[in-house]
N, C-alpha and C. Protein backbone atom coordinates (compact mmCIF):
# COMPACT_ATOMS: atom_id res chain seq x y z
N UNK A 1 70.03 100.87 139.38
CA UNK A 1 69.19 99.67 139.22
C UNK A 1 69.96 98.61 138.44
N UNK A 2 69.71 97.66 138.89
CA UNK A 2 70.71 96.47 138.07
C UNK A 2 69.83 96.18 136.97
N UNK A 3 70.74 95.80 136.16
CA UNK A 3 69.93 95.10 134.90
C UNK A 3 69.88 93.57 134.68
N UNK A 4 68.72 93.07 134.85
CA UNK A 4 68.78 91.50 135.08
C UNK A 4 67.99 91.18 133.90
N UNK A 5 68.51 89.89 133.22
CA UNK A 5 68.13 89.59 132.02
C UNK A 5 67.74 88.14 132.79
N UNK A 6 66.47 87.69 132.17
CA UNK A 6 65.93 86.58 132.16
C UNK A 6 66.36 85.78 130.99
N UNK A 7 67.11 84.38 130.52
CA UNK A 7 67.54 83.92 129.65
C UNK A 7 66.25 82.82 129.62
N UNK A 8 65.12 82.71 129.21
CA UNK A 8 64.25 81.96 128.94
C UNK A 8 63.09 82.44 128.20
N UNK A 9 62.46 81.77 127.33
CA UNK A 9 61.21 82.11 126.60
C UNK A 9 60.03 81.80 127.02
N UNK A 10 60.03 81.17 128.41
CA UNK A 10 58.93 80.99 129.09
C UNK A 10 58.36 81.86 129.41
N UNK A 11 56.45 81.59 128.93
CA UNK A 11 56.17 82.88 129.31
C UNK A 11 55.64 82.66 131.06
N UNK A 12 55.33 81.29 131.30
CA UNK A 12 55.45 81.49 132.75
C UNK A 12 56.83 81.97 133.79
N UNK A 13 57.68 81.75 133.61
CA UNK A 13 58.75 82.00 133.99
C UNK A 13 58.21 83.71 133.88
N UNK A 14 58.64 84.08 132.76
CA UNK A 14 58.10 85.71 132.84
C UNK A 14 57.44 86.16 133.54
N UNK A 15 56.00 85.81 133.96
CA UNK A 15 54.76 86.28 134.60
C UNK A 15 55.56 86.23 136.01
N UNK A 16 56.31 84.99 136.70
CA UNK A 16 56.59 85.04 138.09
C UNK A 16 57.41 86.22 138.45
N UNK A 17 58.08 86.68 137.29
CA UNK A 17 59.13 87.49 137.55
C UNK A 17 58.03 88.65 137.67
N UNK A 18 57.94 89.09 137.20
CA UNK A 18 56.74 90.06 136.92
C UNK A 18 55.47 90.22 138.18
N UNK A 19 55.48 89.15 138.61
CA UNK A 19 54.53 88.73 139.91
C UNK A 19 55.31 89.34 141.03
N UNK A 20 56.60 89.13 141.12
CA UNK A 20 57.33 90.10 141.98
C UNK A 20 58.02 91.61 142.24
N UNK A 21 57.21 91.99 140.84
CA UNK A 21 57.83 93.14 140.58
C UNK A 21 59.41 93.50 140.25
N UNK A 22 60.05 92.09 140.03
CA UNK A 22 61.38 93.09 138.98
C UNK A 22 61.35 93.24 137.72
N UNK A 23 62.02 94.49 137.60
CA UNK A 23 62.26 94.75 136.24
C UNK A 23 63.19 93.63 135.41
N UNK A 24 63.19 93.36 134.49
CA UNK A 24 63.80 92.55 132.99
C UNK A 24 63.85 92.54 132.28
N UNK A 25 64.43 92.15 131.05
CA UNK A 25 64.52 91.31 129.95
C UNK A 25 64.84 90.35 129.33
N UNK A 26 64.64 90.29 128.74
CA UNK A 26 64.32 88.47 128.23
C UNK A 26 65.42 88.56 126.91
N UNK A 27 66.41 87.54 126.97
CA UNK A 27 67.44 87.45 126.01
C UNK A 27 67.56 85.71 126.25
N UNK A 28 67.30 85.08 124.95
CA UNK A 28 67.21 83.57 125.31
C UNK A 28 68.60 83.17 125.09
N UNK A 29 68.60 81.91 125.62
CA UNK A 29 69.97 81.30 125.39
C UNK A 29 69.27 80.37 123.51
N UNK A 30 70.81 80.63 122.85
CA UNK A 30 71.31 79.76 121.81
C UNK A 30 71.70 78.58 121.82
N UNK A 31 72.27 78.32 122.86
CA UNK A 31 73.48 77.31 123.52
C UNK A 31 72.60 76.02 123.37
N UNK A 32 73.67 75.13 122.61
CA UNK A 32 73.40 73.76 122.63
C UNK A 32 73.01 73.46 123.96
N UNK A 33 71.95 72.60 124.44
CA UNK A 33 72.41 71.90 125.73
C UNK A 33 72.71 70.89 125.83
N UNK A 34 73.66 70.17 126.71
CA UNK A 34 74.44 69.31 127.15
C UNK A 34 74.28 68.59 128.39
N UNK A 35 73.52 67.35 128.24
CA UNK A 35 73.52 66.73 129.81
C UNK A 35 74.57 66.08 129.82
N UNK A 36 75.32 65.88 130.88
CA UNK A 36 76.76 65.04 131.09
C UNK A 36 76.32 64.51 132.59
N UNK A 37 74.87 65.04 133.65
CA UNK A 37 74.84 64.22 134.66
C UNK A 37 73.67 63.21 134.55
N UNK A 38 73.29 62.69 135.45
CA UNK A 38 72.25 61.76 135.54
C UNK A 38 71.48 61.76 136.90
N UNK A 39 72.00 62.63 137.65
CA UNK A 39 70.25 62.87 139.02
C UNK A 39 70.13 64.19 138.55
N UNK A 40 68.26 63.93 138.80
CA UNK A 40 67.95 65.02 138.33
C UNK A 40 68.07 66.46 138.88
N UNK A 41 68.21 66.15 139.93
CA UNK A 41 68.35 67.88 140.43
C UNK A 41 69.73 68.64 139.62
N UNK A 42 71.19 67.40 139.98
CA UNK A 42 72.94 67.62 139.07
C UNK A 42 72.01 67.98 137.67
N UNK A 43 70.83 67.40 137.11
CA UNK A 43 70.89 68.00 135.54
C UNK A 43 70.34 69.47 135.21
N UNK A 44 69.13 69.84 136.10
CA UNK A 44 68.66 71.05 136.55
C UNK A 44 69.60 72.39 136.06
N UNK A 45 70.65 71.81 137.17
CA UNK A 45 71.71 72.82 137.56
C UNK A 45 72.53 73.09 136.27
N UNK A 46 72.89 72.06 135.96
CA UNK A 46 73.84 72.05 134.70
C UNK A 46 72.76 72.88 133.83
N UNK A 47 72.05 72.22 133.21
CA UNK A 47 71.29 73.10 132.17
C UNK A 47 70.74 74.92 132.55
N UNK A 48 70.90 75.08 133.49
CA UNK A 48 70.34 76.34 134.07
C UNK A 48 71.11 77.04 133.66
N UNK A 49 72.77 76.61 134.12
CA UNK A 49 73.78 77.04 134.11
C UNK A 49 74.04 77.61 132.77
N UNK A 50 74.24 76.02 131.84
CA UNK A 50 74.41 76.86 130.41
C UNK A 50 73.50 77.99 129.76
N UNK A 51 72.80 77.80 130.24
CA UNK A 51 71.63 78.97 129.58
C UNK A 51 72.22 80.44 129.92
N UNK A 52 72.34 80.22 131.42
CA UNK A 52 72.87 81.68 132.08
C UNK A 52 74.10 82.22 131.47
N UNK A 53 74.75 81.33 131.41
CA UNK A 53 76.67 81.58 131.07
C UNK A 53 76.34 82.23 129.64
N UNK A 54 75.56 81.46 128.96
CA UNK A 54 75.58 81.71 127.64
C UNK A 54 74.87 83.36 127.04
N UNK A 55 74.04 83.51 127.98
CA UNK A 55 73.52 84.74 127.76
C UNK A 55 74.48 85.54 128.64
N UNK A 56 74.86 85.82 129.48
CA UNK A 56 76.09 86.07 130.15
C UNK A 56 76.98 86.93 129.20
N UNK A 57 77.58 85.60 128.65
CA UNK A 57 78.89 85.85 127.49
C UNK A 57 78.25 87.19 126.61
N UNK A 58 77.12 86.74 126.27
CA UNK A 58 76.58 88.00 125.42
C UNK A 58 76.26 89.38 125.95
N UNK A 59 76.05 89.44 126.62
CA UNK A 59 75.50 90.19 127.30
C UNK A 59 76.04 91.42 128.20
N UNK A 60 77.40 90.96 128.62
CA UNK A 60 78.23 91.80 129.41
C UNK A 60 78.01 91.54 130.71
N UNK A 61 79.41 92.09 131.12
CA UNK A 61 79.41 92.51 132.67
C UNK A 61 78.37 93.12 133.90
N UNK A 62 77.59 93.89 133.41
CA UNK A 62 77.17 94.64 134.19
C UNK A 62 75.69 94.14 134.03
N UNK A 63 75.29 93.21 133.38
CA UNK A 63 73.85 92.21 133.90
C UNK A 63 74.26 90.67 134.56
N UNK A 64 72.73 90.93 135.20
CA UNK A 64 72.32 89.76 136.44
C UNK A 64 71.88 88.75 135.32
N UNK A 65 72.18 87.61 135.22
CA UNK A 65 71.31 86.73 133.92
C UNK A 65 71.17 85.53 135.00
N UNK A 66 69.42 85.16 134.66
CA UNK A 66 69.08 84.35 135.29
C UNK A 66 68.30 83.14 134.28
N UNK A 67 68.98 81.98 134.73
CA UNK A 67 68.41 80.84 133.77
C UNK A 67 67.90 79.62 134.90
N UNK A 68 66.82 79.22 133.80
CA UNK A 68 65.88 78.39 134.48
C UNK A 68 66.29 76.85 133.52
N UNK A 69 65.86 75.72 134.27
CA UNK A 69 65.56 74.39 133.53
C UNK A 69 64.59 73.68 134.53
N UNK A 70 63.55 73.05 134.04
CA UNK A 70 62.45 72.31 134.64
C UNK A 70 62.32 70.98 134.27
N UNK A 71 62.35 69.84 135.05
CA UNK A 71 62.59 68.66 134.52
C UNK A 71 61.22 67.78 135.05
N UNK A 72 60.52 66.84 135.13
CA UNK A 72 60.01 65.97 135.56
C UNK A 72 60.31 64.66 135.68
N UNK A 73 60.56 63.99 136.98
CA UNK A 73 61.09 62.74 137.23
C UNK A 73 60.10 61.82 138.26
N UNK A 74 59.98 60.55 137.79
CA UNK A 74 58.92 59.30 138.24
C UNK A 74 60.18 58.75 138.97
N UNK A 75 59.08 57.69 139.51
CA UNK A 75 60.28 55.85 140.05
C UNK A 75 59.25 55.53 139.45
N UNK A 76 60.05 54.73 138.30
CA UNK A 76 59.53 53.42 137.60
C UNK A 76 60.03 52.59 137.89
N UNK A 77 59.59 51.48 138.99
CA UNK A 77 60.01 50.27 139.19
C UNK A 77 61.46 50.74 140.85
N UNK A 78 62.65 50.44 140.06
CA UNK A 78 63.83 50.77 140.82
C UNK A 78 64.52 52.15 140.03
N UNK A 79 64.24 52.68 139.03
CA UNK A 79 64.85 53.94 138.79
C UNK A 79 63.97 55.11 138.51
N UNK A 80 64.64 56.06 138.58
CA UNK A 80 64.14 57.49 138.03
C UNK A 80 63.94 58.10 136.92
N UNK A 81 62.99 57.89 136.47
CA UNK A 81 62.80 58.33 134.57
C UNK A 81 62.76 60.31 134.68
N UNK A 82 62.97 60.23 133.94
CA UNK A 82 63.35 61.65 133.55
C UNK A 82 62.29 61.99 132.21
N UNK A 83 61.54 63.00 132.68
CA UNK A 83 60.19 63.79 131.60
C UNK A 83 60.83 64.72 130.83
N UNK A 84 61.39 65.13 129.90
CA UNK A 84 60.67 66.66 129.41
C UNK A 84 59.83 66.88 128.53
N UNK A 85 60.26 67.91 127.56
CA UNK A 85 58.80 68.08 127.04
C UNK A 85 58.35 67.05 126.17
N UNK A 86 57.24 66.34 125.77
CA UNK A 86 57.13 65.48 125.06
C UNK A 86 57.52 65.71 123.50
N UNK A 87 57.60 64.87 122.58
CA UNK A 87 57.70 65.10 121.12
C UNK A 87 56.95 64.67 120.18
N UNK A 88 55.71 64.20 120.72
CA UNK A 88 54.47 64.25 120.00
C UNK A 88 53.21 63.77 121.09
N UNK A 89 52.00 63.34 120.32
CA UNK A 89 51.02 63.42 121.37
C UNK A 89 51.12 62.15 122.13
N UNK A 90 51.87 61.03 120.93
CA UNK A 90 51.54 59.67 121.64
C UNK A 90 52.47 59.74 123.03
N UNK A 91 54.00 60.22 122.78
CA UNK A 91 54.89 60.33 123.70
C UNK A 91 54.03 61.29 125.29
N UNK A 92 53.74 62.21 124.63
CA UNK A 92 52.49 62.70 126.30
C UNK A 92 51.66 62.11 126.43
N UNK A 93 51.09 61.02 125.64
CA UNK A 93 49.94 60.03 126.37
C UNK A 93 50.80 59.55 127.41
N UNK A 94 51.77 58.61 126.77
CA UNK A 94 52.78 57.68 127.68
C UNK A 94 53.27 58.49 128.85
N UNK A 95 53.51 59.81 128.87
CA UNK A 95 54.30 60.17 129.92
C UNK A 95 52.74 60.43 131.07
N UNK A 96 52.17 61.27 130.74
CA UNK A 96 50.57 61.13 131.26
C UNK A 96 49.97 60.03 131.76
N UNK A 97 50.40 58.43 130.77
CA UNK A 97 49.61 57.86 131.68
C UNK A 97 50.65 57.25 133.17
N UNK A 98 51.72 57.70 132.99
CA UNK A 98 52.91 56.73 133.46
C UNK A 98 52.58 57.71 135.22
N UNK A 99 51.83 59.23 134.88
CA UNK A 99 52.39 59.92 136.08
C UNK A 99 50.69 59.78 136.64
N UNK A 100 49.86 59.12 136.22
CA UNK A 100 48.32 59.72 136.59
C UNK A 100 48.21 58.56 137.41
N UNK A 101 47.67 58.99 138.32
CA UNK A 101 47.46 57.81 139.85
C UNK A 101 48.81 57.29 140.99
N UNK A 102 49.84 58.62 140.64
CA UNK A 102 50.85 58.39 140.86
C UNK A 102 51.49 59.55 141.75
N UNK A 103 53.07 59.90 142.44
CA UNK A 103 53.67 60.60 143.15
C UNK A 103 54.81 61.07 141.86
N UNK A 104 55.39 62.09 141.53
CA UNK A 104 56.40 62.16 140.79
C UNK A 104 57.07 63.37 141.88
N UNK A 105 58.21 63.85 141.19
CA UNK A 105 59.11 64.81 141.74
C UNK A 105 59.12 66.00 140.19
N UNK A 106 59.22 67.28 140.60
CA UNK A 106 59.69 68.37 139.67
C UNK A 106 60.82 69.38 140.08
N UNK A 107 61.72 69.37 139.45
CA UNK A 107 63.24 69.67 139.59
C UNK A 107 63.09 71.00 138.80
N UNK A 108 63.44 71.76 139.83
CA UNK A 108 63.66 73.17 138.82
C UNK A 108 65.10 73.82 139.06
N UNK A 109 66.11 73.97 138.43
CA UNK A 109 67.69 74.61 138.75
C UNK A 109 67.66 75.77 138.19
N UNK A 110 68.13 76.67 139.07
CA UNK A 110 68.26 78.21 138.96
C UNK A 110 69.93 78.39 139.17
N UNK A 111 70.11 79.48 137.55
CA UNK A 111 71.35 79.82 138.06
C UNK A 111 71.57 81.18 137.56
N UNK A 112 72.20 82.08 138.78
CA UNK A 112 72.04 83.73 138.41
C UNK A 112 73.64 83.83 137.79
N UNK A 113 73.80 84.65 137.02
CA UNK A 113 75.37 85.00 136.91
C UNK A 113 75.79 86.39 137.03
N UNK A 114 76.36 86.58 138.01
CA UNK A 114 76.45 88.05 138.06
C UNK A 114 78.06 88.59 138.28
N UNK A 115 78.73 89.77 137.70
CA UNK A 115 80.00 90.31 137.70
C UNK A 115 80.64 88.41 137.14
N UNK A 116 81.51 88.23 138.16
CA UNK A 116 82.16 87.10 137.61
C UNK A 116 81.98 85.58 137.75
N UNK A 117 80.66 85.66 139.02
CA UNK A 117 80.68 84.57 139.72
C UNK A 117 78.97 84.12 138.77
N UNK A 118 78.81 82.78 139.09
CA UNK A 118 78.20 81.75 138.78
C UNK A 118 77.05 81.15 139.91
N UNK A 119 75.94 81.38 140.73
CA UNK A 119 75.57 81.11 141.50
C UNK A 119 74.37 79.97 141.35
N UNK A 120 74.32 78.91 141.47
CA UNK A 120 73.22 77.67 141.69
C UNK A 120 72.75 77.32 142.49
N UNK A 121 71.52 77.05 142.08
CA UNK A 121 70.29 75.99 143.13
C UNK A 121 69.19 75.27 142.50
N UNK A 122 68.94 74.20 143.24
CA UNK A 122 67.71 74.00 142.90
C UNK A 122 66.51 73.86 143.70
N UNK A 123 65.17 73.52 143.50
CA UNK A 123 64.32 73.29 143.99
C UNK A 123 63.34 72.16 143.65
N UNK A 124 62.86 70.97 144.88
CA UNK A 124 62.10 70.31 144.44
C UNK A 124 60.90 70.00 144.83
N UNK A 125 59.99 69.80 144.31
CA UNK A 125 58.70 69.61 144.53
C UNK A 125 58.24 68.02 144.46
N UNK A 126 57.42 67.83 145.30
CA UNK A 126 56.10 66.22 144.79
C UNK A 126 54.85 66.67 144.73
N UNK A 127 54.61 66.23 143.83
CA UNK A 127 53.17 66.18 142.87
C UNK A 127 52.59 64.70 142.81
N UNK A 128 51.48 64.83 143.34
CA UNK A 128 50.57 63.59 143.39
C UNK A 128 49.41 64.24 142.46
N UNK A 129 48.87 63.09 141.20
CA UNK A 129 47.96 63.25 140.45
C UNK A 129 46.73 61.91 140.86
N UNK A 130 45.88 62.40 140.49
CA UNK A 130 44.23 61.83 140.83
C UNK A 130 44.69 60.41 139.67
N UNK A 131 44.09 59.28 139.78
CA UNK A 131 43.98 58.36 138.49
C UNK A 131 43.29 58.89 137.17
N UNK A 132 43.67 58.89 136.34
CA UNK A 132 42.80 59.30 134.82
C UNK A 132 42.62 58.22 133.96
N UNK A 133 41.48 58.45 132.93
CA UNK A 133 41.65 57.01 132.62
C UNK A 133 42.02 57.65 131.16
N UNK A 134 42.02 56.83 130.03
CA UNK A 134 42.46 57.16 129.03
C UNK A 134 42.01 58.22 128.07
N UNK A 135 40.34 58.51 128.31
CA UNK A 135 40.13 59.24 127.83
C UNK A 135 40.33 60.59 128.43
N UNK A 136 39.97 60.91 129.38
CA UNK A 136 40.31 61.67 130.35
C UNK A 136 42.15 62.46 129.78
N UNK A 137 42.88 61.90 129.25
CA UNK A 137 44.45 62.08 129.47
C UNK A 137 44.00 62.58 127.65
N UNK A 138 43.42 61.57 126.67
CA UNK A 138 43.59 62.40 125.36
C UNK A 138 42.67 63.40 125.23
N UNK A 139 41.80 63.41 126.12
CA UNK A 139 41.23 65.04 126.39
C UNK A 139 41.54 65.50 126.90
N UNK A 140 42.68 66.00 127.55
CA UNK A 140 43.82 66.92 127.63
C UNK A 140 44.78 66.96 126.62
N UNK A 141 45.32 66.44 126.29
CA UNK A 141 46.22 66.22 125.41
C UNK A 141 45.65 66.72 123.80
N UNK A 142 44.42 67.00 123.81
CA UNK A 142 43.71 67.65 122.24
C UNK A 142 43.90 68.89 122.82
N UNK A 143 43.93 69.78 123.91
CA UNK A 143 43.86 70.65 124.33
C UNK A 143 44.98 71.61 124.06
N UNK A 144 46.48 70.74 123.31
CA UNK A 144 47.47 71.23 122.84
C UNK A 144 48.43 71.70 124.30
N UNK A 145 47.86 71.72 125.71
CA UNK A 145 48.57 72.66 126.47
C UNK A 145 49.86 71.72 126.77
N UNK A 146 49.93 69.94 126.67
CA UNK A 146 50.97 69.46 127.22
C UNK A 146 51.83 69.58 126.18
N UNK A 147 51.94 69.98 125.09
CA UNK A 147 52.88 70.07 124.36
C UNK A 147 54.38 70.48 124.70
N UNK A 148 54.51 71.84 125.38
CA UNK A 148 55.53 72.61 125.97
C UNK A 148 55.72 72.36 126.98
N UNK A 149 55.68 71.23 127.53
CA UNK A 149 55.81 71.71 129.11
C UNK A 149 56.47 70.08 129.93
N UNK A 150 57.04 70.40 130.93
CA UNK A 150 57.87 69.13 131.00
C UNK A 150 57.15 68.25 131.19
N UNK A 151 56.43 66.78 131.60
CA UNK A 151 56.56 65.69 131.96
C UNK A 151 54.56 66.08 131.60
N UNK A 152 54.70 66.28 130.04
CA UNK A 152 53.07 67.21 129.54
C UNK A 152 52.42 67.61 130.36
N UNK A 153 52.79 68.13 131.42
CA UNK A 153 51.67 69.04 131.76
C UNK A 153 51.41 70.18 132.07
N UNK A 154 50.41 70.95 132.78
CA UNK A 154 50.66 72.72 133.26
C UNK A 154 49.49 72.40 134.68
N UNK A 155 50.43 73.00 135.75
CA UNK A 155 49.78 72.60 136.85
C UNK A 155 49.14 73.75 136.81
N UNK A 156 49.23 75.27 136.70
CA UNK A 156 48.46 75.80 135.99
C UNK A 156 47.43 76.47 135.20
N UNK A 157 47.32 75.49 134.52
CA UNK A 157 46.26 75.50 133.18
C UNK A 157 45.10 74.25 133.54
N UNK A 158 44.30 73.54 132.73
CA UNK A 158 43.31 72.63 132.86
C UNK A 158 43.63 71.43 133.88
N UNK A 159 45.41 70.96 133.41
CA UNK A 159 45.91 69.99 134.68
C UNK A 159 45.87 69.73 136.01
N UNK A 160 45.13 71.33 136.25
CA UNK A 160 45.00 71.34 137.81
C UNK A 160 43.86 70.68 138.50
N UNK A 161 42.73 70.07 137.16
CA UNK A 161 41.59 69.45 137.63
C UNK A 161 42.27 67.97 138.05
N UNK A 162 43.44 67.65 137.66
CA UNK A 162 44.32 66.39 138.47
C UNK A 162 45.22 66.12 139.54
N UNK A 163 45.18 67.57 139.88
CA UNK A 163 46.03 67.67 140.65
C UNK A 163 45.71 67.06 142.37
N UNK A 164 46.34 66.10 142.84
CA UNK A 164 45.93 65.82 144.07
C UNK A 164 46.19 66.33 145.34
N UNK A 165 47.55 67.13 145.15
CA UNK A 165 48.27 67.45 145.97
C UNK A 165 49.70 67.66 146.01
N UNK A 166 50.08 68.63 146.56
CA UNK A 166 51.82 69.24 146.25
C UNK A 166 52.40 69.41 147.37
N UNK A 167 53.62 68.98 147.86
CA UNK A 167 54.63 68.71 149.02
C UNK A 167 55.92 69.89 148.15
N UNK A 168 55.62 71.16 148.44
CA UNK A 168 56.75 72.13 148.50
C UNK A 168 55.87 72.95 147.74
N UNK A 169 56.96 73.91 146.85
CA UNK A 169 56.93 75.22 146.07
C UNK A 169 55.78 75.22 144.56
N UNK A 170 54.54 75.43 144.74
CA UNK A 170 53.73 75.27 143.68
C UNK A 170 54.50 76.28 142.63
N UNK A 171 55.00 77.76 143.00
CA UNK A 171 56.03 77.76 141.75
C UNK A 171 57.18 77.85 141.06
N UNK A 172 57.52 76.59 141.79
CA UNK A 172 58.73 75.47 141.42
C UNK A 172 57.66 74.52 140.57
N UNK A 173 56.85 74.16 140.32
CA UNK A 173 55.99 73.44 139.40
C UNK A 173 55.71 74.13 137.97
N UNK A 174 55.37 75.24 138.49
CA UNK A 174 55.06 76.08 137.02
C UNK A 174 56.18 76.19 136.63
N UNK A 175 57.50 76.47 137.13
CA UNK A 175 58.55 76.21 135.82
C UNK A 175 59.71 77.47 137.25
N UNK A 176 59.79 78.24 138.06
CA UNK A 176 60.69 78.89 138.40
C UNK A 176 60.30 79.17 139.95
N UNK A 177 60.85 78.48 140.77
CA UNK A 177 60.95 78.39 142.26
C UNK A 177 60.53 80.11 142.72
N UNK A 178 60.25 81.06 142.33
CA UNK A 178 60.25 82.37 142.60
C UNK A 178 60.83 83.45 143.95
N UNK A 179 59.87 82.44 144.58
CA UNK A 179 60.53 82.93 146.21
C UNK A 179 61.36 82.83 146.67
N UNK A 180 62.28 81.83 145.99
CA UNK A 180 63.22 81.15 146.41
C UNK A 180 64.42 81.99 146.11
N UNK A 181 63.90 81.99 144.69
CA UNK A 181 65.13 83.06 143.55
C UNK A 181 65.35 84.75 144.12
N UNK A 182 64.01 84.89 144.53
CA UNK A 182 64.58 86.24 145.62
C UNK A 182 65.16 86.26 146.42
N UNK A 183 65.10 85.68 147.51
CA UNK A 183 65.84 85.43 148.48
C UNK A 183 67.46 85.26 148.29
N UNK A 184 67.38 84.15 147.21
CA UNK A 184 68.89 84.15 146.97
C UNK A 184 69.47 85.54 146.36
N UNK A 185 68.65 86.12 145.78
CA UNK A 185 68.91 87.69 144.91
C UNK A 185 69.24 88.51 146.14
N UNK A 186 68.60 88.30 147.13
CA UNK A 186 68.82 89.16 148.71
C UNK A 186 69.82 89.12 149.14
N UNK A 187 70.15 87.89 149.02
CA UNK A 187 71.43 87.59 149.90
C UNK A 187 72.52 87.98 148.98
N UNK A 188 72.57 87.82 147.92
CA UNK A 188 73.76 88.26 146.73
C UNK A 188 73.82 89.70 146.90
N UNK A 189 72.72 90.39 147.57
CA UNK A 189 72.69 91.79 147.34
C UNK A 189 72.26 92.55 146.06
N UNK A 190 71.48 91.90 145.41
CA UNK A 190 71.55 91.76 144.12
C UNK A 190 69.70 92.99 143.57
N UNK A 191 69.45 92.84 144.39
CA UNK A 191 67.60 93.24 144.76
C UNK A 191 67.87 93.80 146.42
């Protein structure tokens, strides 16, 4: 049986794994992270990456280490704003109200590391949310759940009473493409 370490403290991430029945453990990454790209899917990847490598290094040869990064990205105007988790409540009002009555994208990069090699992907999703009005958004937001979570929200948890509609992988939203990540585990031979 291989030994595959999950490098994340998510406990959704966990549950999917778990939803599929592999075995794991959970060894988080330390590792500074470092964005050096600017589209979001190139940042996904990168950050996935370090997580994996980094638990990797620790970890030895003979585990599968799989790292996740989840990003949330708008068009504001002519560019692509980039969500993560907020850093206080006012900052998830703003990101909340910026995505409510709106289309965004959610970027999730998966990267397994196994024996010597380095393997990446990502996955993306669109998420259309209902209009909210202000109160509506700080009654969620008392609810504590957007705190952790990229672009504040949990599709999920209570957020799903906004949810309008999803164009791909609902869990590539919750935080780890799942189905996806097997498949690629299939083909590596890996599962």
């Amino acid at each position: 049986m291989n030994n595959i370490i999950l490098a994340s403290a998510s406990p959704r991430r966990k549950e999917l794994l778990e939803q599929i029945g592999l075995l794991f453990t959970i060894e988080v990454s330390s590792v500074e992270e470092v964005i050096t790209k600017t589209v979001p899917h190139e940042i996904v990847m990168e950050l996935s990456a370090q997580k994996a490598i980094d638990v990797k290094r620790k970890t030895g040869t003979d585990s599968i280490v799989i790292g996740a990064d989840t990003i949330v990205a708008y068009r504001n105007a002519e560019t692509e704003q980039i969500l993560g988790k907020p850093k206080g409540e006012e900052q998830a009002y703003q990101m909340l109200k910026n995505l409510q009555g709106n289309s965004h994208h959610v970027y999730t990069g998966v990267t397994i590391c196994f024996e010597a090699k380095v393997h990446t992907f990502y996955e993306k999703t669109k998420v259309e949310v209902y209009p909210m009005s202000d109160e509506q958004i700080w009654d969620y937001i008392k609810t504590k759940e957007p705190m952790d979570k990229a672009g504040a929200y949990g599709i999920q948890g209570r957020f799903a009473a906004y949810i309008k509609g999803i164009e791909g992988d609902y869990n590539n939203v919750v935080g780890l493409p799942i189905g996806r990540l097997y498949q690629e585990l299939y083909k590596l031979k890996l599962v």
